[in-house]
N, C-alpha and C. Protein backbone atom coordinates (compact mmCIF):
# COMPACT_ATOMS: atom_id res chain seq x y z
N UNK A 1 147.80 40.67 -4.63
CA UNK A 1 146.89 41.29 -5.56
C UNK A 1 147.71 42.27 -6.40
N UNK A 2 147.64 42.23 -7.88
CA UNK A 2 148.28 42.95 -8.37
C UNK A 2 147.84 44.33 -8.65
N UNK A 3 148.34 45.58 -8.83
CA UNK A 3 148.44 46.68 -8.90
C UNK A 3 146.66 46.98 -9.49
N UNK A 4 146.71 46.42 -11.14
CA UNK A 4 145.51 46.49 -11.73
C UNK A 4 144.66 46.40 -11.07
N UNK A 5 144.66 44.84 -10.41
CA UNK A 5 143.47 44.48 -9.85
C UNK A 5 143.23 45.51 -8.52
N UNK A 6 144.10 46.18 -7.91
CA UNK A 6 143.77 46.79 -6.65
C UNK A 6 143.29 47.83 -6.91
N UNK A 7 143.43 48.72 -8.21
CA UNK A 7 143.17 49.87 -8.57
C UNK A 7 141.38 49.63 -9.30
N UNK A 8 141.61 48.26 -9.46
CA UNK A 8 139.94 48.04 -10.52
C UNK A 8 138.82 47.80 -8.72
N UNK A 9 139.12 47.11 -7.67
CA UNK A 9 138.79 47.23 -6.52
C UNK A 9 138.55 48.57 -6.34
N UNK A 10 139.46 49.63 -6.06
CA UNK A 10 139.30 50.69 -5.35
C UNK A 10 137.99 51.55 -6.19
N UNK A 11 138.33 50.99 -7.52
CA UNK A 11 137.24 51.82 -8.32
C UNK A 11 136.03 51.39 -8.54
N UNK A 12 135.91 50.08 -8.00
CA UNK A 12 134.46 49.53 -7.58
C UNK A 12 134.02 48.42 -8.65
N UNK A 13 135.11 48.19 -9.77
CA UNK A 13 134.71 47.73 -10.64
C UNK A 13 134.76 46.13 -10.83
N UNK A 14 135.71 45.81 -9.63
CA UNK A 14 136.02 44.28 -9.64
C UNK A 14 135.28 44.47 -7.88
N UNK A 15 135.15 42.98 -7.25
CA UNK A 15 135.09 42.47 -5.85
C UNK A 15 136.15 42.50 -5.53
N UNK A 16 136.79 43.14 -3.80
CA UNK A 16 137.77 43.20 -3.18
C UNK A 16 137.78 41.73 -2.43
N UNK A 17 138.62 40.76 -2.69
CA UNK A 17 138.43 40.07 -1.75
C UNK A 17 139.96 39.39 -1.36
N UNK A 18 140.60 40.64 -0.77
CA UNK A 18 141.96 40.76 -0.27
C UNK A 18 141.32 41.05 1.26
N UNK A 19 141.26 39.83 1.75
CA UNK A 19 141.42 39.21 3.40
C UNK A 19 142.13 39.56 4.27
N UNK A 20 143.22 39.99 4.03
CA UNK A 20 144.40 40.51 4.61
C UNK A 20 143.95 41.93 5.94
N UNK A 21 143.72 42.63 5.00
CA UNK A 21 143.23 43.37 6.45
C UNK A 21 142.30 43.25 7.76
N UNK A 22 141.69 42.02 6.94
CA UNK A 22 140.65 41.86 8.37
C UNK A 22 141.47 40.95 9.81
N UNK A 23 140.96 41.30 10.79
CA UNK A 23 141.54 40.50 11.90
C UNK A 23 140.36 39.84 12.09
N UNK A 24 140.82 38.24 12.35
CA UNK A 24 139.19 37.85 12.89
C UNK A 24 139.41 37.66 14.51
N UNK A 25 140.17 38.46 15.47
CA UNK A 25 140.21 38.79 17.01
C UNK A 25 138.53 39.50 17.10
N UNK A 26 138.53 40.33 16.64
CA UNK A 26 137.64 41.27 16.66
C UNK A 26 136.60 40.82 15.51
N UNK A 27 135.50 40.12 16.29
CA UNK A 27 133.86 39.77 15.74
C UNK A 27 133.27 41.07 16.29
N UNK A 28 132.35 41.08 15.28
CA UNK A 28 131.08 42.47 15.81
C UNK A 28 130.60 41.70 17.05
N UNK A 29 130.12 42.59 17.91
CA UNK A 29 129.27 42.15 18.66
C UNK A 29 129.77 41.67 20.38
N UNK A 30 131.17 41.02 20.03
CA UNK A 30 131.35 39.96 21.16
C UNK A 30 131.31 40.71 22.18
N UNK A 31 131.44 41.28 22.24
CA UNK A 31 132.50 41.86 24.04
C UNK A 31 130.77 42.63 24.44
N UNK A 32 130.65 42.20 25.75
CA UNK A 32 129.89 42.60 26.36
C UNK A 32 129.41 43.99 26.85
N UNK A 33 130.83 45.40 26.61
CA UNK A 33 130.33 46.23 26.52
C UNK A 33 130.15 47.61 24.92
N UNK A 34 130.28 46.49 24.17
CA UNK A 34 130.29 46.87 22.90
C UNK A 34 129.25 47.97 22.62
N UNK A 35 127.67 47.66 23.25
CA UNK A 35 126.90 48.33 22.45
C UNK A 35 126.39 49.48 23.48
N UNK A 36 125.43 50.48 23.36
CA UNK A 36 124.76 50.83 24.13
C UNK A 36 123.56 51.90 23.65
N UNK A 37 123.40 52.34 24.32
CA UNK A 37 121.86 53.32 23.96
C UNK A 37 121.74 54.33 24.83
N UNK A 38 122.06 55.46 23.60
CA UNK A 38 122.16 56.45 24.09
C UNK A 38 121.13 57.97 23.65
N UNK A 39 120.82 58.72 23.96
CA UNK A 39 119.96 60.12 23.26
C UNK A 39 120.66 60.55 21.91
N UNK A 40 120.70 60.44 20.88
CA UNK A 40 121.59 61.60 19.82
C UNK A 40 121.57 62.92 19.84
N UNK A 41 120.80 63.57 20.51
CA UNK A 41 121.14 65.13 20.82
C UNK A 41 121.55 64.73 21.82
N UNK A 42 122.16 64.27 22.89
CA UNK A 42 122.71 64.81 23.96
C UNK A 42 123.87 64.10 24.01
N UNK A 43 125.30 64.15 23.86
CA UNK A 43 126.36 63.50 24.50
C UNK A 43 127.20 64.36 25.17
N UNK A 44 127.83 63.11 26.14
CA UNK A 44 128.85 63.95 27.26
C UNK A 44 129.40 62.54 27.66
N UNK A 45 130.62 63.38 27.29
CA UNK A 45 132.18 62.55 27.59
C UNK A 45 131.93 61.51 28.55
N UNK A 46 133.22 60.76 28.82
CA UNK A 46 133.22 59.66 29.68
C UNK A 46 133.32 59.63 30.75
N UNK A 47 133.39 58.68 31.73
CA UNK A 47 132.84 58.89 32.87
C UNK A 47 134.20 59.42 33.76
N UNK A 48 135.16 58.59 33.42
CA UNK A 48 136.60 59.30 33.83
C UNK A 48 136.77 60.58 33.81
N UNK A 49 135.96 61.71 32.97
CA UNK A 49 136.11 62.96 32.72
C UNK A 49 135.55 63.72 33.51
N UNK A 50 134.14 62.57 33.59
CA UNK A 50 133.24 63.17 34.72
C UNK A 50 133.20 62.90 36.46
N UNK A 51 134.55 62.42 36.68
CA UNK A 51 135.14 61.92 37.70
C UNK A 51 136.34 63.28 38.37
N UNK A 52 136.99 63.98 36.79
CA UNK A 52 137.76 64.59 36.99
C UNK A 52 137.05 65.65 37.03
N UNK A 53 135.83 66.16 36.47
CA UNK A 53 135.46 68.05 36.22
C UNK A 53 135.65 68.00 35.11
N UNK A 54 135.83 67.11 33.90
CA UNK A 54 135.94 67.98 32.82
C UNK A 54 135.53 67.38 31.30
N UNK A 55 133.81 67.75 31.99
CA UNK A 55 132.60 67.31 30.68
C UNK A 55 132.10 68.69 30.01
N UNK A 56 131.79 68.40 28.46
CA UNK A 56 131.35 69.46 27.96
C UNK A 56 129.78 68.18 27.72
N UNK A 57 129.04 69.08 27.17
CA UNK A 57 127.68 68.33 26.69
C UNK A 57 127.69 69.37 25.62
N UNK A 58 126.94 68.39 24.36
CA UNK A 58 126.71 68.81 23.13
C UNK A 58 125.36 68.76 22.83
N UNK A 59 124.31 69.39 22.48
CA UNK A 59 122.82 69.10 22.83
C UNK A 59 122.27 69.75 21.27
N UNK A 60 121.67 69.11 20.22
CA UNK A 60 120.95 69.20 18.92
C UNK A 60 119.53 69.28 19.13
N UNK A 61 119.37 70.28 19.50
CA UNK A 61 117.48 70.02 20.57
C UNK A 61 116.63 70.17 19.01
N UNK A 62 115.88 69.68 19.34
CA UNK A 62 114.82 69.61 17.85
C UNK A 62 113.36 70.73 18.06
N UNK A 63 113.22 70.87 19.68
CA UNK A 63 112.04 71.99 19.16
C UNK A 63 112.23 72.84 21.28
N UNK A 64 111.66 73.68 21.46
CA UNK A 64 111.62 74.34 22.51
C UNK A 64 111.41 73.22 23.83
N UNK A 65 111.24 72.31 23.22
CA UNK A 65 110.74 70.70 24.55
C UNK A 65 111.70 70.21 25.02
N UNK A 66 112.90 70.44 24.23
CA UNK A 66 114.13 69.89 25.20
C UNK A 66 114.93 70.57 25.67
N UNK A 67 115.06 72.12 25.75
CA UNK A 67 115.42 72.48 26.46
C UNK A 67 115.78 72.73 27.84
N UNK A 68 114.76 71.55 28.44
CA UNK A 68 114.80 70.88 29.85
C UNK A 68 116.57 70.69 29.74
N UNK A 69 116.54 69.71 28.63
CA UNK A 69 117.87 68.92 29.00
C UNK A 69 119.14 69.82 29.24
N UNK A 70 119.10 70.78 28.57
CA UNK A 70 120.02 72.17 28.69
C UNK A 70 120.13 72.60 30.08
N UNK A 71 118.94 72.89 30.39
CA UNK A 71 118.87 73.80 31.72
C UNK A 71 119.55 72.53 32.61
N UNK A 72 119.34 71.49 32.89
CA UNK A 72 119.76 70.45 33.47
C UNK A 72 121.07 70.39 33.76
N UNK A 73 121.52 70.04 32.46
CA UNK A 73 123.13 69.99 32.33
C UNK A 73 123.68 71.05 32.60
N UNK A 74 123.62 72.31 32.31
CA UNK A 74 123.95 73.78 32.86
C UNK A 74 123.91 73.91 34.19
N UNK A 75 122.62 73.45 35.06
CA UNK A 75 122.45 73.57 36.03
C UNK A 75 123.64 72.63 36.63
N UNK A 76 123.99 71.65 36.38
CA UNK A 76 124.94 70.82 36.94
C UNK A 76 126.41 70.82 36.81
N UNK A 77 126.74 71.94 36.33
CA UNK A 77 127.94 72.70 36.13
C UNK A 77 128.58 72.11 35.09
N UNK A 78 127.89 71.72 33.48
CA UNK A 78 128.24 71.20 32.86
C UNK A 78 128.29 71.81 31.46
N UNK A 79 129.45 72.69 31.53
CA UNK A 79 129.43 73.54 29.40
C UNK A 79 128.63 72.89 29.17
N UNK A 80 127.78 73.52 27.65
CA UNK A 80 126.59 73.36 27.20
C UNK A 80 127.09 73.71 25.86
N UNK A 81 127.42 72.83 24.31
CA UNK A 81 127.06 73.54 23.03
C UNK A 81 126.24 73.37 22.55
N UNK A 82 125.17 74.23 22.19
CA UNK A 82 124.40 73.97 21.91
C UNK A 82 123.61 74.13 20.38
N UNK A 83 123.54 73.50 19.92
CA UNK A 83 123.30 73.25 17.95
C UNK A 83 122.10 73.64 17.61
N UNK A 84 121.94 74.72 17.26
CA UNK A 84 120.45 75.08 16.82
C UNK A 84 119.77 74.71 15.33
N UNK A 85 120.59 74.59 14.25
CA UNK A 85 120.74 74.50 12.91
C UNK A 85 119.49 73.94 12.27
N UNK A 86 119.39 72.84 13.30
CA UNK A 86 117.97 71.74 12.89
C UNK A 86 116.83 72.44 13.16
N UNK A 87 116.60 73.72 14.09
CA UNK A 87 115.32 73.92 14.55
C UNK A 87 114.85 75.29 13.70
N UNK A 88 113.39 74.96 13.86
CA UNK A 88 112.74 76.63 13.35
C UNK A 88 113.27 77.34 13.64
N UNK A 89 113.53 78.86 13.52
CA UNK A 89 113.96 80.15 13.86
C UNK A 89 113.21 80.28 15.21
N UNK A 90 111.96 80.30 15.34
CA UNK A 90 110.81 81.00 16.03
C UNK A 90 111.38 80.19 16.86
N UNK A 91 111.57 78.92 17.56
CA UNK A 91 111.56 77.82 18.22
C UNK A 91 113.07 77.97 18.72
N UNK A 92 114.13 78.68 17.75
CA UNK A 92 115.47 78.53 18.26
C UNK A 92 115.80 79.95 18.99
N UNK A 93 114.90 81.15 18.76
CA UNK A 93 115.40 82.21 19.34
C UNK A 93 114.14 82.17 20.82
N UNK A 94 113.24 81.06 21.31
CA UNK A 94 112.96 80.80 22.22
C UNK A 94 114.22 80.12 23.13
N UNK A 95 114.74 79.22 22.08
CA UNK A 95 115.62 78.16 23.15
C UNK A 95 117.16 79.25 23.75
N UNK A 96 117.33 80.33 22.92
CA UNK A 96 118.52 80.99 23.28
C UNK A 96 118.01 81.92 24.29
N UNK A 97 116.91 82.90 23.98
CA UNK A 97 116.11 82.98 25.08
C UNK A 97 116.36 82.58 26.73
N UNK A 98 115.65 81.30 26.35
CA UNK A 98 116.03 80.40 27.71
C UNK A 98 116.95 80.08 28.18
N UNK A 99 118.17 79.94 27.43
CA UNK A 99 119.59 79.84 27.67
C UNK A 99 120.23 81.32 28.40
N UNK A 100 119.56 82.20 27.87
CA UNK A 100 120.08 83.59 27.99
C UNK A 100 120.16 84.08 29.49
N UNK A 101 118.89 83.77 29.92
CA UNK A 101 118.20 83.59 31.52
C UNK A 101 118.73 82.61 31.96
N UNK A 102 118.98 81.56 31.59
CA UNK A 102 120.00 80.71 32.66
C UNK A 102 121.11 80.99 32.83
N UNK A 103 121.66 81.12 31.93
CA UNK A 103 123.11 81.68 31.92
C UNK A 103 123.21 82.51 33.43
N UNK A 104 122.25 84.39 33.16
CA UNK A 104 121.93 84.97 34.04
C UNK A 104 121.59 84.57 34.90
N UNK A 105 121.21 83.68 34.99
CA UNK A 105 120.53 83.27 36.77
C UNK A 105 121.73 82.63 37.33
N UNK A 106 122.52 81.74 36.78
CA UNK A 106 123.43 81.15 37.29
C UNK A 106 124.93 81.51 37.18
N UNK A 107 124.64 82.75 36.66
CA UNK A 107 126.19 83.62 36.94
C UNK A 107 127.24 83.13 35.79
N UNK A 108 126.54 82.87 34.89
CA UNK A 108 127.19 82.14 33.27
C UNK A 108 128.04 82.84 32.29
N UNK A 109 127.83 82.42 31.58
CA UNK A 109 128.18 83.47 30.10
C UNK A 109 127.73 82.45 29.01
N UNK A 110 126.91 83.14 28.04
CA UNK A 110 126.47 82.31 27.09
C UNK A 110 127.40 83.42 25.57
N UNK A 111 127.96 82.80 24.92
CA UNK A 111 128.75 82.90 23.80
C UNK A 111 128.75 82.38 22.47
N UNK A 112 128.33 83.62 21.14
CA UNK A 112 127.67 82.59 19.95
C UNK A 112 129.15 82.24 19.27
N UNK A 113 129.39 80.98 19.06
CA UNK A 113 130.24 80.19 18.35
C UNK A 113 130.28 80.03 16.77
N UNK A 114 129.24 79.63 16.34
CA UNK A 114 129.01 80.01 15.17
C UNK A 114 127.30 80.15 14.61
N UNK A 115 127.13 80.75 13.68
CA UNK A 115 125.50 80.67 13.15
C UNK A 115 124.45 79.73 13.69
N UNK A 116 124.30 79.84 14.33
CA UNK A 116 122.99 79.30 15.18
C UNK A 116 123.87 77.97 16.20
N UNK A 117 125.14 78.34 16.52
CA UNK A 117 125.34 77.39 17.66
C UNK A 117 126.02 78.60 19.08
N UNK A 118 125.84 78.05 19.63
CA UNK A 118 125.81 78.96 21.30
C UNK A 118 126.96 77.94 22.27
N UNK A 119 127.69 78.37 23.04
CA UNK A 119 128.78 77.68 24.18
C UNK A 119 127.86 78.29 25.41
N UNK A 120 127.09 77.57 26.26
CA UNK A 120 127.02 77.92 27.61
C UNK A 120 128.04 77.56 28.49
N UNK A 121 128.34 78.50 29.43
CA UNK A 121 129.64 77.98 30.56
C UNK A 121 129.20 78.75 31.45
N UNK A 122 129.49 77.57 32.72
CA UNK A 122 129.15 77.98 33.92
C UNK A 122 129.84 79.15 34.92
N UNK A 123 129.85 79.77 35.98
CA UNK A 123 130.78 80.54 36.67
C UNK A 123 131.73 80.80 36.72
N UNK A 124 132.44 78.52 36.75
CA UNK A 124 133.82 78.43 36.78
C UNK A 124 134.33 77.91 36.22
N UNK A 125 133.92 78.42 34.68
CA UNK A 125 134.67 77.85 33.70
C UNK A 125 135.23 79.23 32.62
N UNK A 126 136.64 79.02 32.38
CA UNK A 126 137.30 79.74 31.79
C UNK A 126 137.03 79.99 30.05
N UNK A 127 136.81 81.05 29.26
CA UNK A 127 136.58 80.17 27.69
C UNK A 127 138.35 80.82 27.79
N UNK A 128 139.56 80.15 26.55
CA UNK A 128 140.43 80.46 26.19
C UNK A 128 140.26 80.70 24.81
N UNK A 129 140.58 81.70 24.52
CA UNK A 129 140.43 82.28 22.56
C UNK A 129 141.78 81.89 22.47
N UNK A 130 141.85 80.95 21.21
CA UNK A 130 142.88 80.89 20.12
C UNK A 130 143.08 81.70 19.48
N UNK A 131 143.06 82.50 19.08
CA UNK A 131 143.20 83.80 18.07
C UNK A 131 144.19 84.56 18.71
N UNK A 132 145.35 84.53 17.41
CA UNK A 132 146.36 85.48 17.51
C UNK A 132 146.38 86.47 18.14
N UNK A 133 147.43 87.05 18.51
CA UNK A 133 146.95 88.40 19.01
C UNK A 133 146.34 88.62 20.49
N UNK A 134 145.57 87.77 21.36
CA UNK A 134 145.04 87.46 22.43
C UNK A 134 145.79 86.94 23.74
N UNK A 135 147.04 86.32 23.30
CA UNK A 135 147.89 85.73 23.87
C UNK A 135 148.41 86.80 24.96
N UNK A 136 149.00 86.63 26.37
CA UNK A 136 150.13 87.67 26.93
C UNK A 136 151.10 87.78 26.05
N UNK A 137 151.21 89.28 26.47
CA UNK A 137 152.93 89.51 25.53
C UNK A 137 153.91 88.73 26.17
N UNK A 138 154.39 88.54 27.43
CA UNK A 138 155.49 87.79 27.66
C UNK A 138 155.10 86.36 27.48
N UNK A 139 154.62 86.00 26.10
CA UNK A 139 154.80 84.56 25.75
C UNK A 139 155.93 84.04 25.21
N UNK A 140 155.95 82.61 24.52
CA UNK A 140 156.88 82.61 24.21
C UNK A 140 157.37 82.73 23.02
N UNK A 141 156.93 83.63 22.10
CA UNK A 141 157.26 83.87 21.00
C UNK A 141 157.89 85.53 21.36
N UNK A 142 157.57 86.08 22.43
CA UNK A 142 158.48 87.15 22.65
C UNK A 142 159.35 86.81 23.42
N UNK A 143 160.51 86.74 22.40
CA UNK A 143 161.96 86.60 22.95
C UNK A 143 163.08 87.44 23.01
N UNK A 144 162.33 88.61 23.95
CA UNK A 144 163.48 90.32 23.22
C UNK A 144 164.49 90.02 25.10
């Protein structure tokens, strides 16, 4: 394909029909564990992770009703971020609320991350700050 033509493609103005990149190994669909079904507010890592200790869960709750799923996963010694962005105010300073008291009940620390998102962590989980400055001095950028 010449230059023109790849540049009139990229710009939408011709049909791409440079074949070349496709592999036909890989059909949609084939492989048996291709697909699955899952919650969209709730994911958590793979199962290998969850074999080793080391799942976070990400939870987009849409109104004070799923906060079940929070307390759940918290309860099961499982970080919690939790995305408020989508919900009412009234409805999201219930759900932090409830987070706030779990945290407390279960010997936590709940931590705001950014504008309406929250990190729950359990007892025995460490948070580490990136931010300059935070580091021990005998790291390794002190080399006296």
């Amino acid at each position: 394909m010449g230059s023109v033509r790849k540049a009139s493609a990229w710009l939408g103005l011709v049909e791409d029909n440079d074949e070349r990149y496709y592999d036909d190994e890989y059909a949609e669909g084939d492989r048996a564990g291709d697909s699955w079904v899952t919650d969209p507010r709730v994911r958590v890592v793979s199962e290998t992770a969850q074999e080793e200790g080391r799942r976070i869960a990400t939870v987009s709750p849409d109104g004070f009703r799923d906060a079940r799923s929070i307390g759940e996963l918290f309860r099961d010694g499982v970080p919690v971020i939790m995305n408020l962005t989508s919900m009412e105010p009234a409805d999201a300073k219930r759900v932090v609320d409830f987070a706030a008291g779990l945290t407390f009940g279960l010997r936590g620390s709940i931590e705001r991350v950014a504008t309406r998102v929250f990190l729950l962590t359990p007892a025995d989980t460490q948070i580490v700050n990136g931010e300059p400055g935070t580091h021990a001095q005998d790291g390794f950028f002190n080399q006296s």
